[in-house]
N, C-alpha and C. Protein backbone atom coordinates (compact mmCIF):
# COMPACT_ATOMS: atom_id res chain seq x y z
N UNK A 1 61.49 104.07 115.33
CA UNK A 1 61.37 104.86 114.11
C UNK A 1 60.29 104.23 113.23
N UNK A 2 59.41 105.10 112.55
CA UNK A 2 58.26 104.24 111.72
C UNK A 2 58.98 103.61 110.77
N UNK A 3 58.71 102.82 109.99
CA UNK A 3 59.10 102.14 109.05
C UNK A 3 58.63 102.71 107.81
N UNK A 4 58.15 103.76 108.05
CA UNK A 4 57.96 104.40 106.34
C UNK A 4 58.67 105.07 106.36
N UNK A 5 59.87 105.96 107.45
CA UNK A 5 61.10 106.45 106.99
C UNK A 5 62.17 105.95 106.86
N UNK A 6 61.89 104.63 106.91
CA UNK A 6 63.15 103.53 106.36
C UNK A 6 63.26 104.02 104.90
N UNK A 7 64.99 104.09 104.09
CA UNK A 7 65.22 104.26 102.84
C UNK A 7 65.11 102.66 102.76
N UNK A 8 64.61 102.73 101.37
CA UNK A 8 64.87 101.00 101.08
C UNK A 8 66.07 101.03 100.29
N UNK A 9 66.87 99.72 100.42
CA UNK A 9 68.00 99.74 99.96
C UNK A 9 68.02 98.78 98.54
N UNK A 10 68.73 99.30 97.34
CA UNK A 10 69.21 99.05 96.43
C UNK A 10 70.65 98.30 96.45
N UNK A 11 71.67 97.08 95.95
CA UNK A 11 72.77 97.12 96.38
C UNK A 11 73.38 96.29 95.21
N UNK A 12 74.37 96.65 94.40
CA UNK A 12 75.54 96.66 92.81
C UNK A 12 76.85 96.14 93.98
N UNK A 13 76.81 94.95 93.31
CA UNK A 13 76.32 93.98 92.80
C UNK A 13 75.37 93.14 93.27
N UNK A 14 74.34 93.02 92.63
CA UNK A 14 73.51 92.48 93.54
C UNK A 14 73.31 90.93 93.86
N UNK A 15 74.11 90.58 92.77
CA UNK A 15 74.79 89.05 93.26
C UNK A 15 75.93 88.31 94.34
N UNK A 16 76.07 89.81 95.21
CA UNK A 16 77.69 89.77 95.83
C UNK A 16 76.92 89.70 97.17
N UNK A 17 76.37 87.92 97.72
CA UNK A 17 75.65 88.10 98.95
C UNK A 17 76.38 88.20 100.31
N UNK A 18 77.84 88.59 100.44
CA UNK A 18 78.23 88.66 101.19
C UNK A 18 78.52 90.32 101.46
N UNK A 19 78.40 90.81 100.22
CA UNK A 19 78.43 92.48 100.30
C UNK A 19 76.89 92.79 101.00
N UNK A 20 75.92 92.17 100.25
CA UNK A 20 74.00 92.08 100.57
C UNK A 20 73.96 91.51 101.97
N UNK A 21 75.15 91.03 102.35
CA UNK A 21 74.67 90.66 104.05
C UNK A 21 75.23 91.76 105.08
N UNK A 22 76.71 92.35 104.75
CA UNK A 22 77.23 92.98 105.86
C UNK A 22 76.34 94.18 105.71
N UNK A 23 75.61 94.71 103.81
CA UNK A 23 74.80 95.79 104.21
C UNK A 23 74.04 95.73 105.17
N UNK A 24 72.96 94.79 105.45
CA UNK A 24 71.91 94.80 106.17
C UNK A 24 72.27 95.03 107.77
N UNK A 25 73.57 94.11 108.22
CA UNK A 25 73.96 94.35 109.59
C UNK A 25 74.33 95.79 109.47
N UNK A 26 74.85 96.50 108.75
CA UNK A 26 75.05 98.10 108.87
C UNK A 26 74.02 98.93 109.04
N UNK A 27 73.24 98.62 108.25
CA UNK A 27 72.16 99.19 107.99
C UNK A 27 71.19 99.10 109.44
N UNK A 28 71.48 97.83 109.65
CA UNK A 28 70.50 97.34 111.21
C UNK A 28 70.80 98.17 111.80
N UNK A 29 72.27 98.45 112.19
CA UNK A 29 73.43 99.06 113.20
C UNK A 29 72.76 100.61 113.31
N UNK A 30 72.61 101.17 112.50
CA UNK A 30 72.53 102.50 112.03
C UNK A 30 70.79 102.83 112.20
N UNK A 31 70.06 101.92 111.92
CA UNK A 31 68.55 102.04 112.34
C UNK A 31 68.69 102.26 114.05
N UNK A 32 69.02 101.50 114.67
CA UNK A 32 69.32 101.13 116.03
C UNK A 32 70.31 102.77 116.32
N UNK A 33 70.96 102.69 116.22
CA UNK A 33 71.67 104.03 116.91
C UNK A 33 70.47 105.62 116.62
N UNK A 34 69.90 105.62 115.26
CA UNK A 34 69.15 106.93 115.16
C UNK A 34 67.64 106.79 115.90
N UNK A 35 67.05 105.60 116.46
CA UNK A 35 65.84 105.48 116.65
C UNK A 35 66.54 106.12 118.16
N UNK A 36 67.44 105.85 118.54
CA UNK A 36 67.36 106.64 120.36
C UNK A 36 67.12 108.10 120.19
N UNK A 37 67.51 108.75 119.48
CA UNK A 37 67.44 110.23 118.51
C UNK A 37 66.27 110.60 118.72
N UNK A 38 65.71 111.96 119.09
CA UNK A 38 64.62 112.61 118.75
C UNK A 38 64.31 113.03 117.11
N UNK A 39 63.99 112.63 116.63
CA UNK A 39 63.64 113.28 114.99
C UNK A 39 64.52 112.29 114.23
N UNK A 40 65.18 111.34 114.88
CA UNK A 40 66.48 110.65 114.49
C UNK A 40 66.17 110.10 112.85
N UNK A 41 66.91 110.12 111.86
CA UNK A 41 67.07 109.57 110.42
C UNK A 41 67.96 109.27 110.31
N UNK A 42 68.13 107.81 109.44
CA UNK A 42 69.38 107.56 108.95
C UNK A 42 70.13 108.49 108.19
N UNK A 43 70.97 108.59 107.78
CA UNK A 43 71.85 109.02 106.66
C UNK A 43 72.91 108.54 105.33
N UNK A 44 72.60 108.94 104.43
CA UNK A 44 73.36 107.73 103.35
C UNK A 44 75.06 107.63 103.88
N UNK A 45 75.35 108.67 104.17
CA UNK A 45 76.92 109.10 104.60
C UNK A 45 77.12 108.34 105.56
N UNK A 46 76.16 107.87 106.89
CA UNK A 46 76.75 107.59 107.53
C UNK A 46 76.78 105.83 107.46
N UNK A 47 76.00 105.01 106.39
CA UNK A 47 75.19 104.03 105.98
C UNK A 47 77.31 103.59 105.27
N UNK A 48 77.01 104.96 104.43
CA UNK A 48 78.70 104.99 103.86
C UNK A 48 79.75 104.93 104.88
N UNK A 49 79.82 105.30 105.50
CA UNK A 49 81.27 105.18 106.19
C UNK A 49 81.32 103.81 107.22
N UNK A 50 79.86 103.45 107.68
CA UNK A 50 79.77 101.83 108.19
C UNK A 50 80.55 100.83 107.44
N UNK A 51 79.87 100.85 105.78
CA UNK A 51 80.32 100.17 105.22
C UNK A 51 81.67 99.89 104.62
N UNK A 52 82.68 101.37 104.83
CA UNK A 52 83.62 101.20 104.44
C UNK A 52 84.55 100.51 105.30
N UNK A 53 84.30 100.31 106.84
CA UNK A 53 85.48 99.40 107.02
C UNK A 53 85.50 98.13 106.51
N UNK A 54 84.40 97.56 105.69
CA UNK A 54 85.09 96.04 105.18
C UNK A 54 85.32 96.43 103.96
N UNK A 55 84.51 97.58 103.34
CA UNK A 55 84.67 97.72 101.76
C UNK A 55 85.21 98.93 101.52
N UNK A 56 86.11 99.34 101.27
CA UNK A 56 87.19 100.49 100.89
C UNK A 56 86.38 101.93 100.11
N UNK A 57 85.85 100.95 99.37
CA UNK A 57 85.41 101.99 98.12
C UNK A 57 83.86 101.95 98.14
N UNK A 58 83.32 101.53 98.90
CA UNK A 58 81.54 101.87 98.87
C UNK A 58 81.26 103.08 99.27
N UNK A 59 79.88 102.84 97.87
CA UNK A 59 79.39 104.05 97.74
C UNK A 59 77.99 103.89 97.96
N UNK A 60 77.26 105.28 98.90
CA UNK A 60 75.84 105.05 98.90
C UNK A 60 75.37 106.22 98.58
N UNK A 61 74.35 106.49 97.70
CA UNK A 61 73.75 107.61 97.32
C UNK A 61 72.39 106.69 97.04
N UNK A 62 71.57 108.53 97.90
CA UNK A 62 70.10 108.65 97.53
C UNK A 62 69.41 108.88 96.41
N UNK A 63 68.27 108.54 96.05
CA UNK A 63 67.80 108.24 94.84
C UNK A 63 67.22 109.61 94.50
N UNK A 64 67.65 110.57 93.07
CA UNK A 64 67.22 111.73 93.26
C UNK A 64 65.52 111.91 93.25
N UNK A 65 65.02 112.36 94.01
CA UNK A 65 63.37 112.72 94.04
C UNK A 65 62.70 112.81 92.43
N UNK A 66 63.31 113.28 91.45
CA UNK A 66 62.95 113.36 90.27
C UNK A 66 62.81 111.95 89.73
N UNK A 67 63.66 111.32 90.20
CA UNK A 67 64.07 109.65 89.17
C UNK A 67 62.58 109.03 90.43
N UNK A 68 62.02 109.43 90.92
CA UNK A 68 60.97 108.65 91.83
C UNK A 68 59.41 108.89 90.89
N UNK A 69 58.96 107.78 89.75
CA UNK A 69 58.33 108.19 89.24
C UNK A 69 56.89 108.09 90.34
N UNK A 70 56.85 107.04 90.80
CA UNK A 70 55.46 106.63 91.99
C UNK A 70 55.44 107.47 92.95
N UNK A 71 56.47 107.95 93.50
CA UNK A 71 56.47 108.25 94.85
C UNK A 71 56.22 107.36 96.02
N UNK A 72 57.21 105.95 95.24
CA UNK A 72 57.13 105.04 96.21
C UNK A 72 58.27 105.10 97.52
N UNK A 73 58.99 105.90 97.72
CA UNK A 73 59.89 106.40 98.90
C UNK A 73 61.12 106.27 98.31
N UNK A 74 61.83 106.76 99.75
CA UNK A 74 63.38 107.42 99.43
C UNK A 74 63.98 105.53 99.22
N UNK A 75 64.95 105.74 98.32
CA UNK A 75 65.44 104.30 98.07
C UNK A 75 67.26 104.84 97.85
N UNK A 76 68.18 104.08 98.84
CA UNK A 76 69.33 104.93 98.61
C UNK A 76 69.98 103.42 97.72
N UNK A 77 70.91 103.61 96.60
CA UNK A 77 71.54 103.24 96.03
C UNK A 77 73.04 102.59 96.39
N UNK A 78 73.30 101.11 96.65
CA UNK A 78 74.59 100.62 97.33
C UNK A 78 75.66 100.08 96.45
N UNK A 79 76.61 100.51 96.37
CA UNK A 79 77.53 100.12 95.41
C UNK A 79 79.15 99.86 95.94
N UNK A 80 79.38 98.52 95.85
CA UNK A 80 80.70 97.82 96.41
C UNK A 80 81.79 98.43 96.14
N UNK A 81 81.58 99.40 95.16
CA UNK A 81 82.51 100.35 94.22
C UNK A 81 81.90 101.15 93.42
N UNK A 82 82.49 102.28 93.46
CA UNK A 82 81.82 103.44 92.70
C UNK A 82 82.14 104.69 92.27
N UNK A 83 82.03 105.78 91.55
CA UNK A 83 82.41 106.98 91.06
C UNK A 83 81.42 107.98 91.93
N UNK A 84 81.72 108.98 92.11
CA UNK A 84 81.26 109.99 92.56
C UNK A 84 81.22 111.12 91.83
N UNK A 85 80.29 111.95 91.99
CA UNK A 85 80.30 113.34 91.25
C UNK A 85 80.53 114.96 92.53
N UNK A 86 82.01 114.76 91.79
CA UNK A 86 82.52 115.79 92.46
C UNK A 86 81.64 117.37 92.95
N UNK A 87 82.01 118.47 93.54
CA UNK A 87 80.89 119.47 93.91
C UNK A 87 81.64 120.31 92.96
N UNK A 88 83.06 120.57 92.77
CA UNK A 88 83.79 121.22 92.10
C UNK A 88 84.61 120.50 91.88
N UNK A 89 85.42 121.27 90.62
CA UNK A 89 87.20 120.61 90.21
C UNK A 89 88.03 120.73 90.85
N UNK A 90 88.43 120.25 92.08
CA UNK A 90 89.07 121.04 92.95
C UNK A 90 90.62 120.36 92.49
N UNK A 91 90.65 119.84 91.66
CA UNK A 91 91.84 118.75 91.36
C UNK A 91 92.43 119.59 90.08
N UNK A 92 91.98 120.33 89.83
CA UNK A 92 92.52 121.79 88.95
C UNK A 92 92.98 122.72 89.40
N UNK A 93 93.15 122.44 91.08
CA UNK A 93 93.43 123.76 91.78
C UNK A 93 94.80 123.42 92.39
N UNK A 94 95.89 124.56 92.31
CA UNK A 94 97.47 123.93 92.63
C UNK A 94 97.57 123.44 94.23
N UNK A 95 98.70 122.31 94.50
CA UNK A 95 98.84 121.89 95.51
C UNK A 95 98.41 120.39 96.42
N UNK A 96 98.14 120.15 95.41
CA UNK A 96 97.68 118.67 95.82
C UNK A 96 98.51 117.59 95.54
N UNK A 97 98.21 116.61 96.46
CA UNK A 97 99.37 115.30 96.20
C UNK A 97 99.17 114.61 94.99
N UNK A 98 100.17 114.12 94.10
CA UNK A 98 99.55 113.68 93.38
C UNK A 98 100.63 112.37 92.93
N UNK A 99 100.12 111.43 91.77
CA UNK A 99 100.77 110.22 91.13
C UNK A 99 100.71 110.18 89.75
N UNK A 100 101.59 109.68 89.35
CA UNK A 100 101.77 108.90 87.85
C UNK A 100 101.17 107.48 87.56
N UNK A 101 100.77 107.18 87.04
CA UNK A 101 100.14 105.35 87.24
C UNK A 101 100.83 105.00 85.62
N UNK A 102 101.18 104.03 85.55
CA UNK A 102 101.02 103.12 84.57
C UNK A 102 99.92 102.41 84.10
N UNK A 103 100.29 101.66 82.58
CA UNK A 103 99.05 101.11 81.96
C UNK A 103 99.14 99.52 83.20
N UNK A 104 99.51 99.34 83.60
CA UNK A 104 99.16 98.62 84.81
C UNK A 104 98.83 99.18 86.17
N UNK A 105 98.69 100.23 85.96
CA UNK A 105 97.96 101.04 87.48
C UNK A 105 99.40 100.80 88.78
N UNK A 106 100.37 100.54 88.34
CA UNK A 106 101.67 100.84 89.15
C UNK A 106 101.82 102.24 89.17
N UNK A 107 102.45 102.83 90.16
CA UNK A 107 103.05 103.79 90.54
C UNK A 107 104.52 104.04 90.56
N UNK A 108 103.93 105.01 88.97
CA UNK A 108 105.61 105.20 88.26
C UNK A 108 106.49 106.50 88.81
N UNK A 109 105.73 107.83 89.43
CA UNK A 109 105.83 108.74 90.53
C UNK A 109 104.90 109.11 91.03
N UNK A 110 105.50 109.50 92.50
CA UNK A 110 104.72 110.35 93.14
C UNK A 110 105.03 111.13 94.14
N UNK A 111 104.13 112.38 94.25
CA UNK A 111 104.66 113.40 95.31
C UNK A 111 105.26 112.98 96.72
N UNK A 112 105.83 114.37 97.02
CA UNK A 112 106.11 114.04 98.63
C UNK A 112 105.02 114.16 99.27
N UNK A 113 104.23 115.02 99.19
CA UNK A 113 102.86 114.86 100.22
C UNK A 113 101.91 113.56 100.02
N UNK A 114 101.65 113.09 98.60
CA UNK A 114 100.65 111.85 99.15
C UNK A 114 101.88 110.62 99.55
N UNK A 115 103.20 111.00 99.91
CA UNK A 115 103.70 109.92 100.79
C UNK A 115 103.39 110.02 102.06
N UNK A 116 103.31 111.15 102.30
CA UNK A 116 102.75 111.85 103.59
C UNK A 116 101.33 110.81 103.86
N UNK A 117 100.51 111.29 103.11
CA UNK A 117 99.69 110.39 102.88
C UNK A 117 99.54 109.07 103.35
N UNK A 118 100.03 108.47 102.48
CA UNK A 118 100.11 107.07 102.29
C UNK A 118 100.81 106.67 103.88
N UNK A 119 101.69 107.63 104.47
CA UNK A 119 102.41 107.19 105.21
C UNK A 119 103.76 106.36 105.21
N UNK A 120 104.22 106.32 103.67
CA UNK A 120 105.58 105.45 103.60
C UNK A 120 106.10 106.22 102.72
N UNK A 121 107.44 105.69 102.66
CA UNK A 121 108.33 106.36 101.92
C UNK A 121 107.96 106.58 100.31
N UNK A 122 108.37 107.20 99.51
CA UNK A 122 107.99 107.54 97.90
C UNK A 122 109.00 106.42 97.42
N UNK A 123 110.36 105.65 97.68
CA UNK A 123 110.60 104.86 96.67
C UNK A 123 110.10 103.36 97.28
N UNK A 124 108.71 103.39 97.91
CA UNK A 124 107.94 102.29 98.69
C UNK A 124 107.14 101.85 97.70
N UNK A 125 106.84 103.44 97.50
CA UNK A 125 105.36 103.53 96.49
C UNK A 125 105.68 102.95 94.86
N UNK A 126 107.05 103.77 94.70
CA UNK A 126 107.17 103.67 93.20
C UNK A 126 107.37 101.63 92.89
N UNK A 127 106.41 101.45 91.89
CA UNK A 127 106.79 100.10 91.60
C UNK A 127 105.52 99.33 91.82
N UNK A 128 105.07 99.79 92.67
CA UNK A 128 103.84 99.25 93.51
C UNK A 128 102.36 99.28 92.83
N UNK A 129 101.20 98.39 92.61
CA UNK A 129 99.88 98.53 92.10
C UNK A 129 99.22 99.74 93.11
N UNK A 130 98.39 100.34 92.64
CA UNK A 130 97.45 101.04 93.83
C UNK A 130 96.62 100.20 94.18
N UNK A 131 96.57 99.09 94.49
CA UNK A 131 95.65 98.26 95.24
C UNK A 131 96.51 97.53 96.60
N UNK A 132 97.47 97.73 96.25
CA UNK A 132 98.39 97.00 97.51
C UNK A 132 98.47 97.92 98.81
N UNK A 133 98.11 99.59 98.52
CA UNK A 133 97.89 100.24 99.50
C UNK A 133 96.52 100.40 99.90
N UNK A 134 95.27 99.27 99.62
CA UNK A 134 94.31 99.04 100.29
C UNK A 134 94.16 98.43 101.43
N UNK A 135 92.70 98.27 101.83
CA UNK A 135 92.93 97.07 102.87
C UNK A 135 93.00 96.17 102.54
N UNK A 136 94.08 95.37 103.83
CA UNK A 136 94.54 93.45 103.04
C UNK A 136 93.40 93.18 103.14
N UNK A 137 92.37 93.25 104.29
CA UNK A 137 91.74 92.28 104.17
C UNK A 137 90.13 92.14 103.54
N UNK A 138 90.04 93.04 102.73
CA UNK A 138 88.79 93.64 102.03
C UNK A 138 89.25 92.51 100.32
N UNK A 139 88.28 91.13 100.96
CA UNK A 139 88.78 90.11 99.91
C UNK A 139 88.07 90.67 98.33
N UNK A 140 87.49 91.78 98.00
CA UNK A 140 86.73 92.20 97.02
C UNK A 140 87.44 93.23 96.23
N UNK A 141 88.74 93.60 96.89
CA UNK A 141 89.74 94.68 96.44
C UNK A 141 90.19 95.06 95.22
N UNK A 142 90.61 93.47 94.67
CA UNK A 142 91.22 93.49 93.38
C UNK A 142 90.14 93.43 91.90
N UNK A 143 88.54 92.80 92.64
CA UNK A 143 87.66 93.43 91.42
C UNK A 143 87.25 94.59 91.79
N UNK A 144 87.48 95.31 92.64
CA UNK A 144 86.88 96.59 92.78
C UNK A 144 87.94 97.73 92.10
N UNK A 145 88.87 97.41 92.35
CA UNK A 145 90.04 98.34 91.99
C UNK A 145 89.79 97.91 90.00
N UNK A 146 89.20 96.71 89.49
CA UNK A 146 89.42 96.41 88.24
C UNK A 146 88.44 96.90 87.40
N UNK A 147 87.23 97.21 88.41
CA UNK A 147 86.15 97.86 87.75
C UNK A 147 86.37 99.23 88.14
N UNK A 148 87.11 99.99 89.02
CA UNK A 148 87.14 101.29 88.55
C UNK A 148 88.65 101.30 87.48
N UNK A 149 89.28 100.93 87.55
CA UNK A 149 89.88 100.99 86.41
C UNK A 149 90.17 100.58 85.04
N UNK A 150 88.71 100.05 85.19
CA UNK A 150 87.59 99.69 83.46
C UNK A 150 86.54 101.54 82.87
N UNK A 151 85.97 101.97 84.02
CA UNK A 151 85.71 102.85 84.02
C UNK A 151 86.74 104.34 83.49
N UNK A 152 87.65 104.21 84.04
CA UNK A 152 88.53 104.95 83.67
C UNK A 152 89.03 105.12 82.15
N UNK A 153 89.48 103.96 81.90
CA UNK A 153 89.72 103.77 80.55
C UNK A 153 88.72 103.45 79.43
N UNK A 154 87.28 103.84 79.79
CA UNK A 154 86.47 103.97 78.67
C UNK A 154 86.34 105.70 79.00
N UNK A 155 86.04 106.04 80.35
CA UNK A 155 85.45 107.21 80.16
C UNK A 155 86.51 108.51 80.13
N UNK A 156 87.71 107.95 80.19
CA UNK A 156 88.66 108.86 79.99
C UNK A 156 88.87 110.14 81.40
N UNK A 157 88.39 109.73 82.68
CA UNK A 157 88.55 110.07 84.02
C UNK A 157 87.71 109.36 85.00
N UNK A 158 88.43 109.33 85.79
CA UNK A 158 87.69 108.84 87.16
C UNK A 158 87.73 109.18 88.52
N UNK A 159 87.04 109.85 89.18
CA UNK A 159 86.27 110.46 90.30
C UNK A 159 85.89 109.79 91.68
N UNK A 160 86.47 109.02 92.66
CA UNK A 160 86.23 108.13 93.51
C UNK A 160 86.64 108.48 94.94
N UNK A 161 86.61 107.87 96.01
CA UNK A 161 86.61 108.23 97.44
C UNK A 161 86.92 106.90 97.92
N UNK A 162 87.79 106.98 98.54
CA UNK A 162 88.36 105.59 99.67
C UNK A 162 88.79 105.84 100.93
N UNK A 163 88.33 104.81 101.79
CA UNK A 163 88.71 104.67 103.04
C UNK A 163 90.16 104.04 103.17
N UNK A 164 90.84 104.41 104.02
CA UNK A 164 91.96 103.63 104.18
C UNK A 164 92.14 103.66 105.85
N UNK A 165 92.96 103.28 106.66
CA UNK A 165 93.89 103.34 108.06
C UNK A 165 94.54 104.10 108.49
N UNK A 166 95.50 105.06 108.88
CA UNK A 166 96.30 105.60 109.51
C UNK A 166 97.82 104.82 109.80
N UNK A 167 99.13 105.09 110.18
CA UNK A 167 99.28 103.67 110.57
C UNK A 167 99.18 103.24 112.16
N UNK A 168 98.50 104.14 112.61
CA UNK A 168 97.78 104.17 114.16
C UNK A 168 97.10 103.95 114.28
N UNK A 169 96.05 103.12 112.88
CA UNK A 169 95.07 102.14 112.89
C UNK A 169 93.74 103.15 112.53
N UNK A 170 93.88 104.20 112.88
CA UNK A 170 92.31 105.38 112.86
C UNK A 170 92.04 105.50 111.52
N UNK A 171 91.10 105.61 111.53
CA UNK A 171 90.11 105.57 109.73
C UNK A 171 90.21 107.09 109.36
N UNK A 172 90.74 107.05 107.84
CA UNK A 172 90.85 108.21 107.28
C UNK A 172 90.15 108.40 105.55
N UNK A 173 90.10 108.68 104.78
CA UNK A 173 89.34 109.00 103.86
C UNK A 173 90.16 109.78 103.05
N UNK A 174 90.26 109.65 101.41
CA UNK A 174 90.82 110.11 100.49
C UNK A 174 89.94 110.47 99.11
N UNK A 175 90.35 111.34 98.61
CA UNK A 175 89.43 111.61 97.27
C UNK A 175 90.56 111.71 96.13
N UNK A 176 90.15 111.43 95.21
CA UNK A 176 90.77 111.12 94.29
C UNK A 176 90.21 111.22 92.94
N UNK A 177 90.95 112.44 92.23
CA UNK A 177 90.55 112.10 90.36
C UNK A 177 91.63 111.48 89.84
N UNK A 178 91.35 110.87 88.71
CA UNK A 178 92.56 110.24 87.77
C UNK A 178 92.01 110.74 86.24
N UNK A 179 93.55 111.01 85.58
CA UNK A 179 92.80 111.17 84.23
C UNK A 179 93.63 110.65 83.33
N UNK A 180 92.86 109.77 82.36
CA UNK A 180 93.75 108.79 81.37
C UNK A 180 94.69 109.37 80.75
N UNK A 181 95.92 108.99 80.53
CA UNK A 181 96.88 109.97 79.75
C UNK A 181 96.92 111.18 79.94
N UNK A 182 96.81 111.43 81.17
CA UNK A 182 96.86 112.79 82.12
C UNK A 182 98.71 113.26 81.94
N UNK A 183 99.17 112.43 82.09
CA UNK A 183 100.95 113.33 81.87
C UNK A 183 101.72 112.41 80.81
N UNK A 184 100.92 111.70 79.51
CA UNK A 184 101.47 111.39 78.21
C UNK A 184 101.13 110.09 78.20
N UNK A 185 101.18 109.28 77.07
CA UNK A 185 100.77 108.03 76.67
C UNK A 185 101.12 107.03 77.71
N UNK A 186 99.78 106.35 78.18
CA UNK A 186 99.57 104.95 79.19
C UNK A 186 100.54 105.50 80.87
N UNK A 187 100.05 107.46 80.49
CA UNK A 187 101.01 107.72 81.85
C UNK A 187 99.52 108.56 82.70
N UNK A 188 99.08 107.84 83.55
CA UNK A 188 97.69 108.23 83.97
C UNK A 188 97.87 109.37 85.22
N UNK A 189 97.56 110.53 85.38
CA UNK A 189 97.77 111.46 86.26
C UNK A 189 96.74 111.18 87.66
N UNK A 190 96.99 111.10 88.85
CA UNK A 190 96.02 110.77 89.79
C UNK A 190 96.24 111.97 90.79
N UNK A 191 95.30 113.09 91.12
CA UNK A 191 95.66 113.93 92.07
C UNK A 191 94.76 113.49 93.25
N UNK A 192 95.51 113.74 94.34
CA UNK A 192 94.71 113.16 95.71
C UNK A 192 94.46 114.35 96.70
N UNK A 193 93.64 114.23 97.38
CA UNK A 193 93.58 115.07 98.67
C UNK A 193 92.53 114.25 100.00
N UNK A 194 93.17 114.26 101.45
CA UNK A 194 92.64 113.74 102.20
C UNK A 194 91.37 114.49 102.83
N UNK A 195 90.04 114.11 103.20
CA UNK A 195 88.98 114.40 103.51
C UNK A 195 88.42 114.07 104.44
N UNK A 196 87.46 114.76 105.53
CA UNK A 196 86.28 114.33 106.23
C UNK A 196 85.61 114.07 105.65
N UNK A 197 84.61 112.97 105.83
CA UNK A 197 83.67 112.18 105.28
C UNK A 197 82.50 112.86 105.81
N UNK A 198 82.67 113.40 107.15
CA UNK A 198 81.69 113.71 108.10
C UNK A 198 81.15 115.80 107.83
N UNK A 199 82.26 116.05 107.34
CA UNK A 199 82.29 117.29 107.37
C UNK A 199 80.82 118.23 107.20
């Protein structure tokens, strides 16, 4: 593949050189699989879903063509954690799993379907941080989960996408809004629905 259709990569935090290293092996990974390709290009999505088996919540987005004042090339944006901008409200629309959080981000209720979800029982969940149903071993979990839920509570919602397991081990994907005092004081509403990443 020429190297002028390489995206150059951007990566938040950019002090986190162990996040700045597994990018690059992904990134390698993913150069290497599209160069066998006729016309082959990377993709930010798929740059994203590499990265999510060590990091739950990474996010990669391309740099919009407008914000390119030089026209110095496509540069995609890497973030250890991140918000997303939804296509629609679809979290306004009836039927979705959903939770109660506390001002400690415990889980004070929640539906029968995102137990479904989650895969365990609902009085598993209740009591529990939403970070304990991450991956154990994603050692970056508990500031990632602390900076989106810094975000939240300034901007008064939050908009995000996580990878999680199955408990048959297969990688699955969740979307998720939360909205501060969504069902009454320090009672945070979180509606979920499970997703292809690939779709």
């Amino acid at each position: 593949m020429p190297a002028r259709t390489q995206p150059r990569l951007q990566a938040f935090p950019a002090e986190d050189l162990a996040f700045r290293r597994f990018i690059a092996e992904a990134f390698a990974e993913l150069l290497d699989e599209v160069s066998t390709h006729p016309n082959g290009r990377p993709e930010a999505a798929d740059l994203q879903w590499r990265l999510r088996v060590r990091y739950p919540s990474a996010v990669v987005r391309e740099r919009d063509a407008l914000a390119d004042p030089g026209g110095e090339g496509q540069l995609w944006y890497v973030y250890r954690f991140g918000s997303v901008r939804p296509g629609r409200r679809w979290w306004e629309e009836p039927g979705h799993a959903w939770a109660i959080l506390d001002g400690d981000r415990c889980f004070v209720e929640v539906s029968t379907s995102l137990a479904e979800i989650v895969e365990v029982p609902r009085t598993t969940i209740i009591g529990q941080r939403v970070e304990a149903f991450a991956n154990p071993g994603d050692a970056s979990v508990g500031s990632d989960f602390d900076g989106l839920w810094h975000q939240l509570l300034n901007d008064g919602e939050l908009h995000a996408t996580l990878r999680f397991s199955r408990a048959d081990g297969s990688a699955r994907e969740i979307e998720y809004h939360v909205t501060r005092d969504g069902a009454g004081p320090e009672r945070h509403l979180a509606v979920v629905r499970e997703i292809d990443p690939r779709a």
